[in-house]
C-alpha atoms as a PDB file:
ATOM      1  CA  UNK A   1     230.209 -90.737  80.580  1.00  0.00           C
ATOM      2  CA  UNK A   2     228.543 -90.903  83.632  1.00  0.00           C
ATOM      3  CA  UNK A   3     224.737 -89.907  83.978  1.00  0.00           C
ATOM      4  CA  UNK A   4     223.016 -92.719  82.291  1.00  0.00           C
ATOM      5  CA  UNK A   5     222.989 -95.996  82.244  1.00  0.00           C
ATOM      6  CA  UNK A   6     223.898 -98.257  79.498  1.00  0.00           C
ATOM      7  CA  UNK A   7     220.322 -99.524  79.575  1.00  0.00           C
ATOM      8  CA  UNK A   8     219.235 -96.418  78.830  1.00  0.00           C
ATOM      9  CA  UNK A   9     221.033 -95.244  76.343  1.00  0.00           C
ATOM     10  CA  UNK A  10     220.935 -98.712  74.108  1.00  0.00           C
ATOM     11  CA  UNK A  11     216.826 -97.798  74.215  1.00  0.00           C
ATOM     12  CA  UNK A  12     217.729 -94.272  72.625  1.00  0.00           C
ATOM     13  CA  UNK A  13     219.850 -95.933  69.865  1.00  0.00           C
ATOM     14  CA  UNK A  14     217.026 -98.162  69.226  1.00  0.00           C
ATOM     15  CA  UNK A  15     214.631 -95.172  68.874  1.00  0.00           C
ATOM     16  CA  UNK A  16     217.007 -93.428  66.736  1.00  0.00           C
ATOM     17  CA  UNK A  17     217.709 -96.356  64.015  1.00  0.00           C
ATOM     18  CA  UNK A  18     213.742 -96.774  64.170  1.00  0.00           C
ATOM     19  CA  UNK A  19     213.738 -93.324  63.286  1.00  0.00           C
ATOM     20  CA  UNK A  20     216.524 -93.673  60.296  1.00  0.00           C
ATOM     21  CA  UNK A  21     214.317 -96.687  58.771  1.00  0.00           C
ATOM     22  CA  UNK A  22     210.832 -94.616  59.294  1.00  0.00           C
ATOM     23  CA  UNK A  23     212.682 -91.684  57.579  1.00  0.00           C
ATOM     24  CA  UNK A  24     214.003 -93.738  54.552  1.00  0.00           C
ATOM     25  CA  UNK A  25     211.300 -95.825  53.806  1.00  0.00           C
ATOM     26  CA  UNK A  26     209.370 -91.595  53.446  1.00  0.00           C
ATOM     27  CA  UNK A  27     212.163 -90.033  51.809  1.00  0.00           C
ATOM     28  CA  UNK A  28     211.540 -92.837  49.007  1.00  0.00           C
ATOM     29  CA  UNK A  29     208.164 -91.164  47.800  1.00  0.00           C
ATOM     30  CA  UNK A  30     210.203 -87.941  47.977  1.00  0.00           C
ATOM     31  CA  UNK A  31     212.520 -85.834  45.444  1.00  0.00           C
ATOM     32  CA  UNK A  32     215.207 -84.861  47.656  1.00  0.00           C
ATOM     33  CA  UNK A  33     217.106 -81.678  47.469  1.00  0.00           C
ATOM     34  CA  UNK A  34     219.432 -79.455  49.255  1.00  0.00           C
ATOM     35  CA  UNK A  35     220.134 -76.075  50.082  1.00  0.00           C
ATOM     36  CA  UNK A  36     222.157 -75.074  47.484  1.00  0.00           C
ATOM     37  CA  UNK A  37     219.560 -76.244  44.402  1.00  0.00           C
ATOM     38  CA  UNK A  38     216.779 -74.884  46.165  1.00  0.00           C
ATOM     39  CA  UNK A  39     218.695 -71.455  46.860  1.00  0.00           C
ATOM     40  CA  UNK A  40     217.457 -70.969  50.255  1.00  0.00           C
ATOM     41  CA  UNK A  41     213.837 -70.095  48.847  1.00  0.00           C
ATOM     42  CA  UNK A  42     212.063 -73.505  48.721  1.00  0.00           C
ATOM     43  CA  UNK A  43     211.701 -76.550  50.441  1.00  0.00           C
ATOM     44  CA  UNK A  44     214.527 -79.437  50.043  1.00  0.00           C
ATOM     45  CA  UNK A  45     212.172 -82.295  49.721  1.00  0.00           C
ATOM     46  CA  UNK A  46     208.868 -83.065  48.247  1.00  0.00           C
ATOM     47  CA  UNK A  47     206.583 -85.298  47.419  1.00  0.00           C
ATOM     48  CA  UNK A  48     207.212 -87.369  43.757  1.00  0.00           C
ATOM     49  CA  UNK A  49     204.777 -87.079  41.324  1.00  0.00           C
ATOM     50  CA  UNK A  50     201.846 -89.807  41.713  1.00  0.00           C
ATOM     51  CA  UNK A  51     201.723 -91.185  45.123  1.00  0.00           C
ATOM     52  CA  UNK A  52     198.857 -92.039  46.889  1.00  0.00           C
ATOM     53  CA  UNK A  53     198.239 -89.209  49.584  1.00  0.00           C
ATOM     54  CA  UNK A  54     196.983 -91.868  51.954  1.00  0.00           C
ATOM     55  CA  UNK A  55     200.256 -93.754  51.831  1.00  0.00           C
ATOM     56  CA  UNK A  56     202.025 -90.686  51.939  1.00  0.00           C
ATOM     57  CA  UNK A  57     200.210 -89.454  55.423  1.00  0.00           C
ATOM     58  CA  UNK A  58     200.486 -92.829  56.857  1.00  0.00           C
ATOM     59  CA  UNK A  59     204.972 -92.896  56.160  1.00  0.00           C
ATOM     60  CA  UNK A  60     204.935 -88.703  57.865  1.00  0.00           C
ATOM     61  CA  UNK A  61     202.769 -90.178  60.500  1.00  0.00           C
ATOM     62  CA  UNK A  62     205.460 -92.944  61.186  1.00  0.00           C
ATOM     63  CA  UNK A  63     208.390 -90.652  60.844  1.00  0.00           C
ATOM     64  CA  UNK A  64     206.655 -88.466  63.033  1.00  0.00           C
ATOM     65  CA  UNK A  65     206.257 -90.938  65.887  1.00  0.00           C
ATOM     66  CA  UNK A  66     209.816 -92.150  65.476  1.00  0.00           C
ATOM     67  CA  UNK A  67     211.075 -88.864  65.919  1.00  0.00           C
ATOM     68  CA  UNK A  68     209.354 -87.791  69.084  1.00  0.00           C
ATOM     69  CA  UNK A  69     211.533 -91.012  70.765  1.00  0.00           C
ATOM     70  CA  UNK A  70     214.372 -89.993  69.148  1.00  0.00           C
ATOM     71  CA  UNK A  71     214.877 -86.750  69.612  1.00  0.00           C
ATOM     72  CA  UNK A  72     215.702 -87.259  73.300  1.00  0.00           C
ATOM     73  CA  UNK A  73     218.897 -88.593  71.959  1.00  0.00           C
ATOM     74  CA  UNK A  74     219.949 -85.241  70.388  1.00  0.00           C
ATOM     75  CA  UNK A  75     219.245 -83.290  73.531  1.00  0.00           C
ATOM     76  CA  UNK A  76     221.403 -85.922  75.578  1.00  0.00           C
ATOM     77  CA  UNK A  77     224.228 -86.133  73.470  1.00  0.00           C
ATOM     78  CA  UNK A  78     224.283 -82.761  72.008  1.00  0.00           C
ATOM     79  CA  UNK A  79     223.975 -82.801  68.278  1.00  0.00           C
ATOM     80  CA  UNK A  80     222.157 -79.772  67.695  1.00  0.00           C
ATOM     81  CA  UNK A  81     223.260 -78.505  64.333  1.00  0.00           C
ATOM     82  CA  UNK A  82     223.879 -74.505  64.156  1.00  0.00           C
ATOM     83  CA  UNK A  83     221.357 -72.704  61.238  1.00  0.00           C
ATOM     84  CA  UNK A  84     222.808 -68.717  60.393  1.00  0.00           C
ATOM     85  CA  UNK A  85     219.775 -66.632  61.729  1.00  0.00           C
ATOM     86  CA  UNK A  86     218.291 -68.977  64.185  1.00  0.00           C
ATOM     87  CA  UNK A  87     220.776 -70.769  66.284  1.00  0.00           C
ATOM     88  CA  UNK A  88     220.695 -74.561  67.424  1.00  0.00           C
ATOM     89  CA  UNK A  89     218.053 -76.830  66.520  1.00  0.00           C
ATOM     90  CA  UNK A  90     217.347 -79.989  66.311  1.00  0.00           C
ATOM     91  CA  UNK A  91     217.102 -81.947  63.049  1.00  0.00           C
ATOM     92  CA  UNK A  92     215.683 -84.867  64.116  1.00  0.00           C
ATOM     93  CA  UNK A  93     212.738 -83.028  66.016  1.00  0.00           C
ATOM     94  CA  UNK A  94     212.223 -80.842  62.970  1.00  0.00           C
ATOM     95  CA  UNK A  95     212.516 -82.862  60.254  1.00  0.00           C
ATOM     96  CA  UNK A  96     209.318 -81.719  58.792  1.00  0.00           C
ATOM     97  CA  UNK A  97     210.492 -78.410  58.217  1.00  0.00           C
ATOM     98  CA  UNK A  98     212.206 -79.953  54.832  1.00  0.00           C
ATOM     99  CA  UNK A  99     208.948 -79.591  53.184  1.00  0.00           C
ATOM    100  CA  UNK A 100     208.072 -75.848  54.347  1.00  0.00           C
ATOM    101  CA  UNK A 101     209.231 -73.025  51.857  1.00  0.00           C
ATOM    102  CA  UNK A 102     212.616 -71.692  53.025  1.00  0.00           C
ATOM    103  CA  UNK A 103     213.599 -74.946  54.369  1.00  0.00           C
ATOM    104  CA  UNK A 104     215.925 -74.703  57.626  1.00  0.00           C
ATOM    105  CA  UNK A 105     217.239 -78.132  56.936  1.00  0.00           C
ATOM    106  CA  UNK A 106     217.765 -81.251  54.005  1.00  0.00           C
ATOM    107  CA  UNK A 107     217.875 -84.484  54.207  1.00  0.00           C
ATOM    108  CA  UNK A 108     221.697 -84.343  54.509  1.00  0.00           C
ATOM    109  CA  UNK A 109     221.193 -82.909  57.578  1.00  0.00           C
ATOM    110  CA  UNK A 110     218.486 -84.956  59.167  1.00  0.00           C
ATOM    111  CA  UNK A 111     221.319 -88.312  58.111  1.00  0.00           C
ATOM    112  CA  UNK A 112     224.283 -86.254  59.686  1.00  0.00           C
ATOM    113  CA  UNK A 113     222.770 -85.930  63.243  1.00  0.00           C
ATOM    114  CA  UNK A 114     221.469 -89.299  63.330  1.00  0.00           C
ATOM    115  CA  UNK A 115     225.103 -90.721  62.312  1.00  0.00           C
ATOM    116  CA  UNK A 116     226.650 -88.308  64.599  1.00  0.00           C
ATOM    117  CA  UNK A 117     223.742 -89.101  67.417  1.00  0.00           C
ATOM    118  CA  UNK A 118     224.506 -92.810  66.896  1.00  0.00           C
ATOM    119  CA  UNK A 119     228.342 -92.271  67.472  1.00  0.00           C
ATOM    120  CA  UNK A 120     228.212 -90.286  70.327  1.00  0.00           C
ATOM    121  CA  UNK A 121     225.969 -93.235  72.003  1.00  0.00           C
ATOM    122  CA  UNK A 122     228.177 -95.735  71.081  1.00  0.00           C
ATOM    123  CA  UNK A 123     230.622 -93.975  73.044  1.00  0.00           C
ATOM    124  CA  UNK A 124     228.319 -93.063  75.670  1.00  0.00           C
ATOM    125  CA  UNK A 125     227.601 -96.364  76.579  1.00  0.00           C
ATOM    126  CA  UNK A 126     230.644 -97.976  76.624  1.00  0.00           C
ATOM    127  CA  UNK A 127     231.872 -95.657  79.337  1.00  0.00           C
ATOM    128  CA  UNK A 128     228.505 -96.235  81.203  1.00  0.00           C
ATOM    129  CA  UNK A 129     229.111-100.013  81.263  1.00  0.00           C
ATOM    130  CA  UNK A 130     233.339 -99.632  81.752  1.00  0.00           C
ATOM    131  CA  UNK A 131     231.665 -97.362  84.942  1.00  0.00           C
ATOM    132  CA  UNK A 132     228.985 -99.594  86.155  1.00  0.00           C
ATOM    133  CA  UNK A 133     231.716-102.806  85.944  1.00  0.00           C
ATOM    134  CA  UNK A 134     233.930-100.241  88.424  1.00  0.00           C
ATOM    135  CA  UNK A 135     231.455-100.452  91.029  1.00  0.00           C
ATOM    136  CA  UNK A 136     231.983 -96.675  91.213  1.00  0.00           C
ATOM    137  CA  UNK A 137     228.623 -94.864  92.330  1.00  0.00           C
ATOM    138  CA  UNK A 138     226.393 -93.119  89.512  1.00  0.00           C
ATOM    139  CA  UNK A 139     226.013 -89.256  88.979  1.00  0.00           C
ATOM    140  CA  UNK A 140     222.897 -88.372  86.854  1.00  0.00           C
ATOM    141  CA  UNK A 141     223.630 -85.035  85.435  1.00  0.00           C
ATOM    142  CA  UNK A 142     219.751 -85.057  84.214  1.00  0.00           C
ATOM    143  CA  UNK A 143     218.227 -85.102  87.522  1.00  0.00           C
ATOM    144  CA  UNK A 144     220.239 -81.759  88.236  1.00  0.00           C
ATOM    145  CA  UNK A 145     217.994 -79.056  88.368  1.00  0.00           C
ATOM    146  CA  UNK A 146     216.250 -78.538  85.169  1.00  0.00           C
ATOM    147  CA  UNK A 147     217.032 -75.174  84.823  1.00  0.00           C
ATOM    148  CA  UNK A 148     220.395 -75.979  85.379  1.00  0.00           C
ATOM    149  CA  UNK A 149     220.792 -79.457  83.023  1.00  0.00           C
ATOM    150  CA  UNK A 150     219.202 -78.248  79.978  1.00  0.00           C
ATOM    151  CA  UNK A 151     221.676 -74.879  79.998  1.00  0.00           C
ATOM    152  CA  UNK A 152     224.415 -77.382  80.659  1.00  0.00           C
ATOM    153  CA  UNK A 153     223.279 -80.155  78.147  1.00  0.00           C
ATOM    154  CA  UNK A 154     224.644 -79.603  74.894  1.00  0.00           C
ATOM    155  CA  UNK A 155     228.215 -79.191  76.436  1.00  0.00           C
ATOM    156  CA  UNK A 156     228.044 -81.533  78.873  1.00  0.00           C
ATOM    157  CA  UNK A 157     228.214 -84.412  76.325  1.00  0.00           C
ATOM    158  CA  UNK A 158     230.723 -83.672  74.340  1.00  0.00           C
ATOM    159  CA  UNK A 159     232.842 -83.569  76.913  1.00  0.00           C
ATOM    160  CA  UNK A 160     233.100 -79.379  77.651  1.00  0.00           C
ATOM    161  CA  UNK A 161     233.027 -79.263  80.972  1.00  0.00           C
ATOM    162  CA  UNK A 162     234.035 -75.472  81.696  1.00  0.00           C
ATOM    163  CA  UNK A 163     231.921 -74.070  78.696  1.00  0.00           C
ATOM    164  CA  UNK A 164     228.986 -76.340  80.261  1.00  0.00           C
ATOM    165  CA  UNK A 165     229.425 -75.111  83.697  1.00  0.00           C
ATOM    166  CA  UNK A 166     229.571 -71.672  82.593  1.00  0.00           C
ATOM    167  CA  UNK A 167     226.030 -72.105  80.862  1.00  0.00           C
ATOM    168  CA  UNK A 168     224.351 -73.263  83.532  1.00  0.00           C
ATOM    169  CA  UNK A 169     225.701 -70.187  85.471  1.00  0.00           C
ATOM    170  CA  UNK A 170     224.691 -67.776  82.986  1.00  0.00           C
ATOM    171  CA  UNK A 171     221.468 -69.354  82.601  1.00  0.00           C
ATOM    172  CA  UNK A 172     220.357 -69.282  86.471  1.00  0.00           C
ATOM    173  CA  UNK A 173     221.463 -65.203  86.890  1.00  0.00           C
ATOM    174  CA  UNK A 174     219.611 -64.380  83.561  1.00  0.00           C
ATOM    175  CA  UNK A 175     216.535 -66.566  84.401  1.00  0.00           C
ATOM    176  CA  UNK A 176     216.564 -64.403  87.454  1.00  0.00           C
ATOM    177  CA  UNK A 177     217.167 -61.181  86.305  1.00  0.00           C
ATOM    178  CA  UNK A 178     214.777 -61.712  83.730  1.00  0.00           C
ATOM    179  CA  UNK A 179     212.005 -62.341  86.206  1.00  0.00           C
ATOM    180  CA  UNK A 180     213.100 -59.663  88.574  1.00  0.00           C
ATOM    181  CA  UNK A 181     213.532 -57.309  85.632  1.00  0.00           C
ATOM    182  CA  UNK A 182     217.161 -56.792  86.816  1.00  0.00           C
ATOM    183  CA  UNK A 183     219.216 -56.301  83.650  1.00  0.00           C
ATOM    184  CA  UNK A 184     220.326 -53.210  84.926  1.00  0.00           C
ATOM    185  CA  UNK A 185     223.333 -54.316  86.975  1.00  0.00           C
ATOM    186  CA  UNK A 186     226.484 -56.934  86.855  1.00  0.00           C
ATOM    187  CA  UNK A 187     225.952 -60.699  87.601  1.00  0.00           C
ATOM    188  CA  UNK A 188     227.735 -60.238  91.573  1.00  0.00           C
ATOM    189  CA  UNK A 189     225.852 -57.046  91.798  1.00  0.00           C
ATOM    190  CA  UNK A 190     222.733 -58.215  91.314  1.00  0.00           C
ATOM    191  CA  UNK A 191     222.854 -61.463  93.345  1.00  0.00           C
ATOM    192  CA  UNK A 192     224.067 -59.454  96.399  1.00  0.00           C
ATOM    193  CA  UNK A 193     221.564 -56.624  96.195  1.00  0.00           C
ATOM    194  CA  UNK A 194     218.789 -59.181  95.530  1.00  0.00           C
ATOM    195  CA  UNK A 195     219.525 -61.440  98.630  1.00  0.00           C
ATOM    196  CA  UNK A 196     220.571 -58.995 100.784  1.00  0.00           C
ATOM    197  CA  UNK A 197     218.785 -57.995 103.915  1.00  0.00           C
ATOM    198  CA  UNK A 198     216.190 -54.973 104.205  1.00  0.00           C
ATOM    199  CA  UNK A 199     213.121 -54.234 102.004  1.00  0.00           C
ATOM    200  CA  UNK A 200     212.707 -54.164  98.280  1.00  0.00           C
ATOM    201  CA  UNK A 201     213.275 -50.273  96.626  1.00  0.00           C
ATOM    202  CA  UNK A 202     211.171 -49.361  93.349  1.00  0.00           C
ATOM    203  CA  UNK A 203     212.426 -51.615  90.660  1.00  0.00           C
ATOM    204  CA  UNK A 204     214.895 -53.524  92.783  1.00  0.00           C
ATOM    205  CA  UNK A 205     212.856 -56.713  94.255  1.00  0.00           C
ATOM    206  CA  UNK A 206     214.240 -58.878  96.741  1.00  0.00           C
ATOM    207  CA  UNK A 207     214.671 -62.420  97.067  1.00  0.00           C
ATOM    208  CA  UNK A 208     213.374 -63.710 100.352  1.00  0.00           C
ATOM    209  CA  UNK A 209     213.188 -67.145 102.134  1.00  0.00           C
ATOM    210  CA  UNK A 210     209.685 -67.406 103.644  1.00  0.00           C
ATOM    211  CA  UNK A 211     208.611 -67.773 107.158  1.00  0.00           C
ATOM    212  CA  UNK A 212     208.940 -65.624 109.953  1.00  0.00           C
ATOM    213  CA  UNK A 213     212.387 -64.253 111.065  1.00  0.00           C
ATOM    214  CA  UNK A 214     211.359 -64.732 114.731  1.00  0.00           C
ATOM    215  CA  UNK A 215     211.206 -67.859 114.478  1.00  0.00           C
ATOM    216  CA  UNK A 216     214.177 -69.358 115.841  1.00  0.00           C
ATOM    217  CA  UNK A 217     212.941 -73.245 114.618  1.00  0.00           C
ATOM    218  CA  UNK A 218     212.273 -72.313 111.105  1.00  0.00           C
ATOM    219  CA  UNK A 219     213.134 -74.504 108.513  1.00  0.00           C
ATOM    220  CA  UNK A 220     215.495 -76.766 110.911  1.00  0.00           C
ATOM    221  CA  UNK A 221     218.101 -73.573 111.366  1.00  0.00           C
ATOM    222  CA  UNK A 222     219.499 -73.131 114.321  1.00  0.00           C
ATOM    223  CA  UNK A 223     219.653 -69.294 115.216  1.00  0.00           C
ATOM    224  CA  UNK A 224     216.484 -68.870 112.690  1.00  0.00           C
ATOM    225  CA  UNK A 225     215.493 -67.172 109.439  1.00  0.00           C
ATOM    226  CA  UNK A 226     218.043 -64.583 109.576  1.00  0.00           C
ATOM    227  CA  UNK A 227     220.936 -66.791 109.414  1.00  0.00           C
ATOM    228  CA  UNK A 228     219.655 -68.519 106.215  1.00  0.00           C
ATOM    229  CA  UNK A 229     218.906 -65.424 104.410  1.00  0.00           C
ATOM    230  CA  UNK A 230     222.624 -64.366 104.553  1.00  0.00           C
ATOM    231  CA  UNK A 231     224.712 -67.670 103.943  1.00  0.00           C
ATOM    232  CA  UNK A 232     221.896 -67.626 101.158  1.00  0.00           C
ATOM    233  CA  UNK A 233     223.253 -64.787  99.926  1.00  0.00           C
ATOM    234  CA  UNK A 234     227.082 -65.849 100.472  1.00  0.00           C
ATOM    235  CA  UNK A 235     226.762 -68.698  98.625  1.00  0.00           C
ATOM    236  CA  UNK A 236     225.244 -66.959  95.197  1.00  0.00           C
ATOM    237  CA  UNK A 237     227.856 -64.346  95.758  1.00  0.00           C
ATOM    238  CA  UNK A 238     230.606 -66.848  96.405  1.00  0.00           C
ATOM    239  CA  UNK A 239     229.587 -69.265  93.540  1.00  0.00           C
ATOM    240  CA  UNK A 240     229.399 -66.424  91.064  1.00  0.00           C
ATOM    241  CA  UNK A 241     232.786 -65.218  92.103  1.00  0.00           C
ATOM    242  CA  UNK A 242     234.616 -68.390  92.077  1.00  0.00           C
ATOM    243  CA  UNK A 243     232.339 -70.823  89.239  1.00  0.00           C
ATOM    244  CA  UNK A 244     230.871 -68.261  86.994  1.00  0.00           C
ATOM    245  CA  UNK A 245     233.700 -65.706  86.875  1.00  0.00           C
ATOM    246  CA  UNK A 246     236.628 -67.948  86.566  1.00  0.00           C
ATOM    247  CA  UNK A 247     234.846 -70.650  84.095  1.00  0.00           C
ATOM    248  CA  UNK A 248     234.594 -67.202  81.765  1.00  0.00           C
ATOM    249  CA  UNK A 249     237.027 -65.297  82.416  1.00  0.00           C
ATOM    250  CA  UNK A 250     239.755 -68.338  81.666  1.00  0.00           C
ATOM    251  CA  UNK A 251     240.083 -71.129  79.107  1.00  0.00           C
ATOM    252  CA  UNK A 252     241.674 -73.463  81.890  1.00  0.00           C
ATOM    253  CA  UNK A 253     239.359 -76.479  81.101  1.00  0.00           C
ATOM    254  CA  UNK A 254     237.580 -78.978  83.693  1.00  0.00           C
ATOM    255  CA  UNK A 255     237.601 -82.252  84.542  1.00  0.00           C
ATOM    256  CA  UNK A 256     234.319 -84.555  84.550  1.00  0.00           C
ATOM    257  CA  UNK A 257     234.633 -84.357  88.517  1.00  0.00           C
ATOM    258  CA  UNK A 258     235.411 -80.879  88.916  1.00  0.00           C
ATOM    259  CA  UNK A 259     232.317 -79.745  86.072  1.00  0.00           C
ATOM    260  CA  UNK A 260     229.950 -82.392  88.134  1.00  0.00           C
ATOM    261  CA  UNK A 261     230.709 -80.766  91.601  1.00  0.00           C
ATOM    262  CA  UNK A 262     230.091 -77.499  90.423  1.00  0.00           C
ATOM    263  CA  UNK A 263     227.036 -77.995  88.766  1.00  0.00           C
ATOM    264  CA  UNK A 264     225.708 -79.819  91.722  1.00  0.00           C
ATOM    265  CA  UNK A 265     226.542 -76.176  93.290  1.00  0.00           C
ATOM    266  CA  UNK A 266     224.292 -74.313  90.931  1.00  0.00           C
ATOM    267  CA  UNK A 267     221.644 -77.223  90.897  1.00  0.00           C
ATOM    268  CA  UNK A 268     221.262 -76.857  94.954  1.00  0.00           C
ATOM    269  CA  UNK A 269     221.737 -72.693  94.784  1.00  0.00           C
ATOM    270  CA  UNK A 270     218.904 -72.923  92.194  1.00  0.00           C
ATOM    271  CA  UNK A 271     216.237 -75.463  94.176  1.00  0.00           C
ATOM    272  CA  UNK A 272     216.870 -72.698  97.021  1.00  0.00           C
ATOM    273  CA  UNK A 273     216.011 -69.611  94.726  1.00  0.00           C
ATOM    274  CA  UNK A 274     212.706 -71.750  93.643  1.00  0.00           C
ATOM    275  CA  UNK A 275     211.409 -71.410  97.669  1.00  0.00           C
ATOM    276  CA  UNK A 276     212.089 -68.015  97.950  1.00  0.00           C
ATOM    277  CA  UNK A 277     209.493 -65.321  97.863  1.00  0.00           C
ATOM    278  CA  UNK A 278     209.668 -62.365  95.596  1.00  0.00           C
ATOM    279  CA  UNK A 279     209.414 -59.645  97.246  1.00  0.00           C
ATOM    280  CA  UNK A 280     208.392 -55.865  95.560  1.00  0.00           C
ATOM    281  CA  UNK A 281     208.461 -52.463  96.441  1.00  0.00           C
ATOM    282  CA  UNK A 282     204.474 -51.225  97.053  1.00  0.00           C
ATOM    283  CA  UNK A 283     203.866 -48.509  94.978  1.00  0.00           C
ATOM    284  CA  UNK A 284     202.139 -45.606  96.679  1.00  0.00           C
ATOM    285  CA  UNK A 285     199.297 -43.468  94.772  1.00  0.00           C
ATOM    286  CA  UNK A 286     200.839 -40.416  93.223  1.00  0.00           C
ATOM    287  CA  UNK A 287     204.517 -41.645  92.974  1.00  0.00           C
END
């Protein structure tokens, strides 16, 4: 898969099997449990009878460390494990939560991700070296914009290209109309009322690249500010209309190339949106 190298990737395997030996070598001084004995009201693992609370801080402290380097690997290859009531999390990252009444997770699930997590790698770098012995040139999907990546992530490696895509576009019009407070209207709607020219109404705030519109050098553009602002506007209209709209409106699935230039859209739509100014409606004593 391309995105990372093989170098990279081997170091994440390494952090995760130091994580699987940190987390065995604790789970000895444990009694282990699972969901089902401890009907959903206790924890799944604790602590056996007699051991030295020294040694036992000393193994969490280890299994701790180990699993700050490891959990990178769940985030890039996707194994997030679904809980009823809380969504996707991360088993590795949360291990400790075994312990805490009402346990999220057991140990069956902590060993599932890291085989799974361990799999997926294996994979992962076997098409990063098959790539880098094509001489083809690199994409790095993780040094999209990060806004962008992390909505796309969890699809991305497992190979669902269209459902990633369509995450990432979701992601940038809700981050948007969440900080506009702009729930009030459709996706297309929103982005064309939002970069469009004019000035901002009571609870409709504009989007607006800075500088001054007379200013027929700004930015590098020839014919000035104005110009900008509407292709700026185009192009979140035109992306939503023919990324966003057709990746969920259809179950026609994507290629690797066709998902990479399309998030590469969103990425550069969404380092644009970042320079913009937000621009609000004054409020006027009495109204």
């Amino acid at each position: 898969m391309a995105g990372y190298s093989a170098d990279y990737l081997k170091r994440l395997m390494d952090a995760v099997e130091a994580f699987e030996r940190a987390f065995e070598s604790w789970m000895v001084t444990q009694e282990e449990s699972d969901h089902v004995s401890s009907r959903g009201l206790f924890p799944t693992v604790w602590a056996t009878e007699g051991r030295d609370p020294a040694e036992l801080r000393m193994l969490e402290l280890d299994v701790a460390e180990t699993a700050g380097a490891a959990a990178r690997a769940v985030a890039v290859t996707g194994a997030y494990i679904a809980v009823a009531g809380v969504g996707a999390i991360d088993p590795i990252a949360n291990w400790s939560l075994m312990s805490a009444p009402k346990a999220l997770i057991a140990p069956s699930d902590v060993r599932m991700t890291a085989a799974t997590v361990r799999g997926r790698l294996r994979t992962m770098i076997s098409e990063a070296e098959a790539a880098a012995e094509s001489g083809a040139p690199g994409f790095a999907p993780s040094q999209l914009h990060p806004l962008i990546w992390s909505a796309a992530a969890a699809h991305w490696t497992t190979h669902q290209y269209r459902v990633a895509v369509r995450e990432a576009a979701e992601a940038l019009t809700v981050e948007w109309k969440t900080r506009l407070g702009r729930n009030d209207v459709d996706d297309t709607v929103f982005w064309q009322q939002t970069l469009s020219a004019g000035d901002p109404e009571p609870q409709k705030p504009k989007l607006a690249w800075p500088g001054d519109p007379n200013d027929k050098t700004n930015k590098s553009m020839r014919g000035g500010l104005e110009p900008l602002a509407r292709a700026l506007n185009q192009l979140a209209t035109g992306l939503n209309l023919t990324i966003r709209n057709v990746t969920t409106h259809t179950r026609h699935e994507l290629t690797e190339q066709e998902g990479m230039e399309r998030l590469a859209a969103y990425s550069y739509l969404a380092r644009l949106l970042d320079k913009c100014e937000v621009h609000r409606a004054e409020i006027t004593a009495g109204a």
